[in-house]
N, C-alpha and C. Protein backbone atom coordinates (compact mmCIF):
# COMPACT_ATOMS: atom_id res chain seq x y z
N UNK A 1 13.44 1.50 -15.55
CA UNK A 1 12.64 2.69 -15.80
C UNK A 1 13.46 3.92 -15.46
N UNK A 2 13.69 5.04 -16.31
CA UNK A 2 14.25 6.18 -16.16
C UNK A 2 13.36 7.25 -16.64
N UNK A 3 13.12 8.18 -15.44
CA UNK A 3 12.21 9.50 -15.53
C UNK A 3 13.27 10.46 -15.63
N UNK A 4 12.80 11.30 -16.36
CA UNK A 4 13.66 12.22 -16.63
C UNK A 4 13.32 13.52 -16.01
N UNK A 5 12.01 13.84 -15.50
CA UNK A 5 11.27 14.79 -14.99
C UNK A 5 10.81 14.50 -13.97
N UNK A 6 11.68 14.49 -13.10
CA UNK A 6 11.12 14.44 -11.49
C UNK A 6 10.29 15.37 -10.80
N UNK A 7 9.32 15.35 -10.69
CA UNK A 7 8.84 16.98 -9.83
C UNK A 7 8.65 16.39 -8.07
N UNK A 8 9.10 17.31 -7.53
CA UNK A 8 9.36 16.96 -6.04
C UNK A 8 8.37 18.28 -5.29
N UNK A 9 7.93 18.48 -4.72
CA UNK A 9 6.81 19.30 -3.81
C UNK A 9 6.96 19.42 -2.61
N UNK A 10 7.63 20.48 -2.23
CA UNK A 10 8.00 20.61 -0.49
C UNK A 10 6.82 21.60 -0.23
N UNK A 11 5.97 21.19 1.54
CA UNK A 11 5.58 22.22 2.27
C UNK A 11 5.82 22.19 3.44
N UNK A 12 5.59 23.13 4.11
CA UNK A 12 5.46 23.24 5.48
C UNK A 12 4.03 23.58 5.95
N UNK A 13 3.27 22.47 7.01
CA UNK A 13 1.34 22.63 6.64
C UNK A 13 1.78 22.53 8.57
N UNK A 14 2.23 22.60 9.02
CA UNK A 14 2.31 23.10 11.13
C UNK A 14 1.38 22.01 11.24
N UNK A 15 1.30 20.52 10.79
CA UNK A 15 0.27 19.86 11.49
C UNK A 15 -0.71 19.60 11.31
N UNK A 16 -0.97 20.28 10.48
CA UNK A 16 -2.73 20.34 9.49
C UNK A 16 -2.97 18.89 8.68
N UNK A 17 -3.93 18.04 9.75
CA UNK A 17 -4.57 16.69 8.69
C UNK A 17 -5.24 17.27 7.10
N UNK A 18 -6.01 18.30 7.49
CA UNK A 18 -6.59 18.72 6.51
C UNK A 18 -5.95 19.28 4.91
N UNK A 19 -5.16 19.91 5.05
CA UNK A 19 -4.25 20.16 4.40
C UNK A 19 -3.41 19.50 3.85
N UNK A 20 -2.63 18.62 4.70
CA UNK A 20 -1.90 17.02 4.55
C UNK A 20 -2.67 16.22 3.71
N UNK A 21 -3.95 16.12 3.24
CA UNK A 21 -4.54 15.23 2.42
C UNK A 21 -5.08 16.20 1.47
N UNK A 22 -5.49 17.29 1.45
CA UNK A 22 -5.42 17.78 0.32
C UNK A 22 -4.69 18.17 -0.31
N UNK A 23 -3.47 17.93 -0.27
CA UNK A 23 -2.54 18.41 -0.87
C UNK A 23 -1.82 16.66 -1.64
N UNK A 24 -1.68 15.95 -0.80
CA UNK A 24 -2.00 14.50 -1.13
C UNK A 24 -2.92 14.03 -2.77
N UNK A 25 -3.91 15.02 -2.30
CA UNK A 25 -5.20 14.77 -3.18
C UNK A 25 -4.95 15.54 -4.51
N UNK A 26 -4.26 16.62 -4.25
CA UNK A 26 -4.54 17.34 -5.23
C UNK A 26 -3.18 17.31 -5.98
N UNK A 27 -1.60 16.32 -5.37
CA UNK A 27 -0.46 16.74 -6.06
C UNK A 27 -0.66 15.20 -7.00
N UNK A 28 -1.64 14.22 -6.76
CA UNK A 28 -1.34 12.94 -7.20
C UNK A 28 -0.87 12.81 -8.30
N UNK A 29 -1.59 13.60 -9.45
CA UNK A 29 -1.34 13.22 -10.56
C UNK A 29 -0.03 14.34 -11.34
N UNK A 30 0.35 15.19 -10.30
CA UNK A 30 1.28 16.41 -11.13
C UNK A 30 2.57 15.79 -9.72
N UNK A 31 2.70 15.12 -8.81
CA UNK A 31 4.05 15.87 -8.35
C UNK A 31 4.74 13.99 -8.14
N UNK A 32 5.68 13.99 -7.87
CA UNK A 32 6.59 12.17 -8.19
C UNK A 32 6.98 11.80 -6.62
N UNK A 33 7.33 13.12 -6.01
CA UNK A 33 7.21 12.90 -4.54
C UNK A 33 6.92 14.13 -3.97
N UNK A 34 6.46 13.79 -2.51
CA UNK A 34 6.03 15.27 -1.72
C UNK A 34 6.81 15.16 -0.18
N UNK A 35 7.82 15.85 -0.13
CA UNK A 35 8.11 16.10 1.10
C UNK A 35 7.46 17.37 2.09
N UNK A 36 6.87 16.28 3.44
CA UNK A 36 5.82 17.19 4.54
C UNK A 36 6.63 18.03 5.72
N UNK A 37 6.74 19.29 5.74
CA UNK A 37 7.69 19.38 7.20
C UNK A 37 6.67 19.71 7.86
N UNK A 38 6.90 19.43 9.28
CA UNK A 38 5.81 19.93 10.48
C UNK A 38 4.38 18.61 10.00
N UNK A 39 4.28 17.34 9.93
CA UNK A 39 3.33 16.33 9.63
C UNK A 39 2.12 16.14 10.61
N UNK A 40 1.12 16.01 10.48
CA UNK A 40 0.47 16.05 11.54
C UNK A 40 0.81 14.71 12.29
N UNK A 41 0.61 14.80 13.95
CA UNK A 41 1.07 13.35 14.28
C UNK A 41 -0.86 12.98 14.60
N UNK A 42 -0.98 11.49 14.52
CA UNK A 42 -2.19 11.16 14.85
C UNK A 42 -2.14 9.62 15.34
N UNK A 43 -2.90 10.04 16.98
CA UNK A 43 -3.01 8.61 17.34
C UNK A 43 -3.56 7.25 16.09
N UNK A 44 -2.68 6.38 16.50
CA UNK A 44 -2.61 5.13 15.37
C UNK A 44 -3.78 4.02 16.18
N UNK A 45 -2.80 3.96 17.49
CA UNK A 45 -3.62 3.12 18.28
C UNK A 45 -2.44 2.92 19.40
N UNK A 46 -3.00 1.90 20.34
CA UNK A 46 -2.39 1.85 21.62
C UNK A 46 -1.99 0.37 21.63
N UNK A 47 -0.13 0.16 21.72
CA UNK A 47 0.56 -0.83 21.80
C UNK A 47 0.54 -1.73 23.01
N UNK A 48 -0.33 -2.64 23.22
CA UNK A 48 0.24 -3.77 24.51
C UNK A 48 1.06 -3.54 25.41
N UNK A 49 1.34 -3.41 26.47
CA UNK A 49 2.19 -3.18 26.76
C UNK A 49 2.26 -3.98 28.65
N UNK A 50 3.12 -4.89 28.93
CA UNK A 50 3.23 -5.09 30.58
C UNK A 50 3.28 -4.24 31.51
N UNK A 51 3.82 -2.78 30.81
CA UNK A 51 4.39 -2.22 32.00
C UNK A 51 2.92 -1.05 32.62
N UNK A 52 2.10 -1.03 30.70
CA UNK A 52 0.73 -0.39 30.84
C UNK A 52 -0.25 -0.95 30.70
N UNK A 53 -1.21 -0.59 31.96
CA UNK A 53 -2.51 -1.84 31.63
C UNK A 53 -3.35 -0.61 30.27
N UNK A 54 -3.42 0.33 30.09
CA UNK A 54 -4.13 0.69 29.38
C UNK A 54 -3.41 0.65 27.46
N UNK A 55 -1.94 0.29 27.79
CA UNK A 55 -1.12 -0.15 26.74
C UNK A 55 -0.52 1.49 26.22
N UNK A 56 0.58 1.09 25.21
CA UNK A 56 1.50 2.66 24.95
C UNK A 56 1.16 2.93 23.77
N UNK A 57 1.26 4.34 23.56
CA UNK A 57 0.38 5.44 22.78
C UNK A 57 1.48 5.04 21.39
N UNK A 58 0.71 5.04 20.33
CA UNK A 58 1.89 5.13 18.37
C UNK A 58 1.04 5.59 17.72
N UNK A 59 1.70 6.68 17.30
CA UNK A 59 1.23 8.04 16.68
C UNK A 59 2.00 7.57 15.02
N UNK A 60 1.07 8.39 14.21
CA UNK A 60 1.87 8.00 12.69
C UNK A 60 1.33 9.00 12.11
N UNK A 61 1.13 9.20 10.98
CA UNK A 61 0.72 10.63 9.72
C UNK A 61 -0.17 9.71 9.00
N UNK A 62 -0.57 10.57 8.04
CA UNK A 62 -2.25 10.00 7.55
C UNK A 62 -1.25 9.12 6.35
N UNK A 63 -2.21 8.16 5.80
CA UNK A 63 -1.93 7.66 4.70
C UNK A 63 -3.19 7.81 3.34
N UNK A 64 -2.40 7.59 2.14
CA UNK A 64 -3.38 7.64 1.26
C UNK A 64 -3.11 6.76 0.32
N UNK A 65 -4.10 6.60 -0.72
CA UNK A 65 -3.82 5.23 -1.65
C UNK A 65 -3.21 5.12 -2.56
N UNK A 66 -2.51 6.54 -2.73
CA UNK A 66 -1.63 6.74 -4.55
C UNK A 66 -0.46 6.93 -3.71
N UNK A 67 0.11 7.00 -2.43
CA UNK A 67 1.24 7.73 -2.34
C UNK A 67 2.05 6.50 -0.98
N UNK A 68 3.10 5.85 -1.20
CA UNK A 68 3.81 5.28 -0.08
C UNK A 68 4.24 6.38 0.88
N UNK A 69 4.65 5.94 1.97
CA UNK A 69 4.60 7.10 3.03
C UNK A 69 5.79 6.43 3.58
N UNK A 70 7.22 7.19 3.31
CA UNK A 70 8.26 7.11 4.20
C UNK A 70 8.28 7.75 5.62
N UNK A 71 8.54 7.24 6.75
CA UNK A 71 9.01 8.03 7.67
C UNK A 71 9.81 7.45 8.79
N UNK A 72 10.69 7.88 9.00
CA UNK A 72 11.41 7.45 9.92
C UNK A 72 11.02 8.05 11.62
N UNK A 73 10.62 6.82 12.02
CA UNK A 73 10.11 6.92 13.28
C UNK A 73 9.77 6.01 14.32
N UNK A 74 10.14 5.84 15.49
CA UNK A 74 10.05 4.53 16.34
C UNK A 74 8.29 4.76 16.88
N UNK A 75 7.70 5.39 16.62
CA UNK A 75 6.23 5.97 16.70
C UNK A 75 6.41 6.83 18.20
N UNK A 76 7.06 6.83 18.60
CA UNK A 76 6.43 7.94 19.93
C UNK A 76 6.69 8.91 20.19
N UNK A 77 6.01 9.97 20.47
CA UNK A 77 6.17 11.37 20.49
C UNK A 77 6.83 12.06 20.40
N UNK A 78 7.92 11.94 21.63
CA UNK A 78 8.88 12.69 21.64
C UNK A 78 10.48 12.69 20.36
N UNK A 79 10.33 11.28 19.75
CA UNK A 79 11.20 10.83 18.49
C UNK A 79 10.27 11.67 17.58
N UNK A 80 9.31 11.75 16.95
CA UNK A 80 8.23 11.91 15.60
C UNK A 80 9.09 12.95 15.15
N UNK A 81 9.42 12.48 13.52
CA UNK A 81 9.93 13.32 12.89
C UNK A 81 9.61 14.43 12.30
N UNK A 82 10.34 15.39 11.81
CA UNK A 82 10.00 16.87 11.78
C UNK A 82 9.40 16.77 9.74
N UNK A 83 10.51 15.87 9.12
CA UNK A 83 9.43 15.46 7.45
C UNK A 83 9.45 14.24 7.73
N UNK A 84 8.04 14.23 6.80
CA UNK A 84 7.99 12.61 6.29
C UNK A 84 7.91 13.11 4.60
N UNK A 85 7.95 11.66 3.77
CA UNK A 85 8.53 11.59 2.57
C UNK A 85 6.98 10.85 2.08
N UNK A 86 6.51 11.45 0.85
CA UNK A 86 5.43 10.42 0.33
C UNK A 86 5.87 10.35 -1.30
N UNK A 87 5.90 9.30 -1.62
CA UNK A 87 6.58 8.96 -2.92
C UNK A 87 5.45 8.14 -3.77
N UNK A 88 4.83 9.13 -5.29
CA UNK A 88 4.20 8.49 -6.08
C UNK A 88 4.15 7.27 -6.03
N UNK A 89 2.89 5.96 -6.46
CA UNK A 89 2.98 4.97 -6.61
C UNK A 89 2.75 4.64 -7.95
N UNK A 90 3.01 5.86 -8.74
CA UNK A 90 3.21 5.31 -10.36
C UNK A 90 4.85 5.36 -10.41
N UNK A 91 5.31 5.32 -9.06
CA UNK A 91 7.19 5.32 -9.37
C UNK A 91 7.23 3.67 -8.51
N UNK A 92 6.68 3.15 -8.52
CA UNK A 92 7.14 1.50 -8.24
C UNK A 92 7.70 0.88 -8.97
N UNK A 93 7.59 0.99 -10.46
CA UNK A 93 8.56 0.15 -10.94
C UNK A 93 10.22 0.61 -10.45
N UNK A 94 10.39 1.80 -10.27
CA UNK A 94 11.88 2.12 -9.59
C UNK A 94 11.93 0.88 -8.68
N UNK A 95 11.18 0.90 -7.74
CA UNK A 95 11.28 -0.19 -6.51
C UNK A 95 12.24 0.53 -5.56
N UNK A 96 11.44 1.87 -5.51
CA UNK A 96 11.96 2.77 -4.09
C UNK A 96 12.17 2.19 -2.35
N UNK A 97 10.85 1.61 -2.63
CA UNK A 97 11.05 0.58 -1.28
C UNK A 97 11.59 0.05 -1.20
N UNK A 98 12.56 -0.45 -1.82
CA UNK A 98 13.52 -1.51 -1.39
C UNK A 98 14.87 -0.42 -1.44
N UNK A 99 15.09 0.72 -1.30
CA UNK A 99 16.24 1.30 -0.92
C UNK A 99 15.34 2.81 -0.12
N UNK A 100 15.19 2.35 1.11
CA UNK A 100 14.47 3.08 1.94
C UNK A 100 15.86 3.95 2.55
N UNK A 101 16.86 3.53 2.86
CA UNK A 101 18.69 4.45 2.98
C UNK A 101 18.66 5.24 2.21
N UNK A 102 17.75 5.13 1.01
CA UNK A 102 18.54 6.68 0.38
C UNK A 102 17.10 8.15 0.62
N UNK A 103 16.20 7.20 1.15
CA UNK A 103 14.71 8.02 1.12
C UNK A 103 15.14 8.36 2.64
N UNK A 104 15.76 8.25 3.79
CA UNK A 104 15.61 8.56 4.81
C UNK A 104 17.52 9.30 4.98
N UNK A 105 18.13 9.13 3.93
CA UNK A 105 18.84 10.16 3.83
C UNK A 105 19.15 11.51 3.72
């Protein structure tokens, strides 16, 4: 598969869930990927942990159902990256996921 018209969509939303999904919502059908700077971080849930009886905090960015969500991140706070990458899922036949090196490049 070769697109010839890539449209790519950068913002900067300081953190805003709200925004982060409407913009999600509203680039689905016009943009091929959307790069987020400033992502909101949002508790995921709390990892097991021996060393914590109440277990350790992993934070992630929202997800949605048209868009894969790159991000490079070991989940905890102080690592959470400054973009994450959300890449159309009418671009799967590329089979982007399987060269995640050039999306976190």
């Amino acid at each position: 598969m070769i697109k010839h018209n890539l449209c790519i969509f950068f913002q900067n939303i300081r953190k805003n869930k709200i925004l982060t999904n409407t913009i999600l919502e509203t680039q689905k059908n016009v943009s091929d990927i959307i790069l987020i700077q400033e992502p909101p971080r949002v508790l995921i849930c709390c990892i097991p942990s021996h060393t914590n009886p109440k277990g350790n905090p992993y934070y992630g960015t929202l997800n949605h159902p048209k868009w894969f969500l790159f991000i490079q991140s070991n989940g905890s706070i102080e690592n959470y990256p400054r973009v994450v990458t959300y890449i159309n899922k009418s671009l799967s036949k590329m089979r982007i996921s399987l060269r995640k090196d050039l999306i976190h490049h």
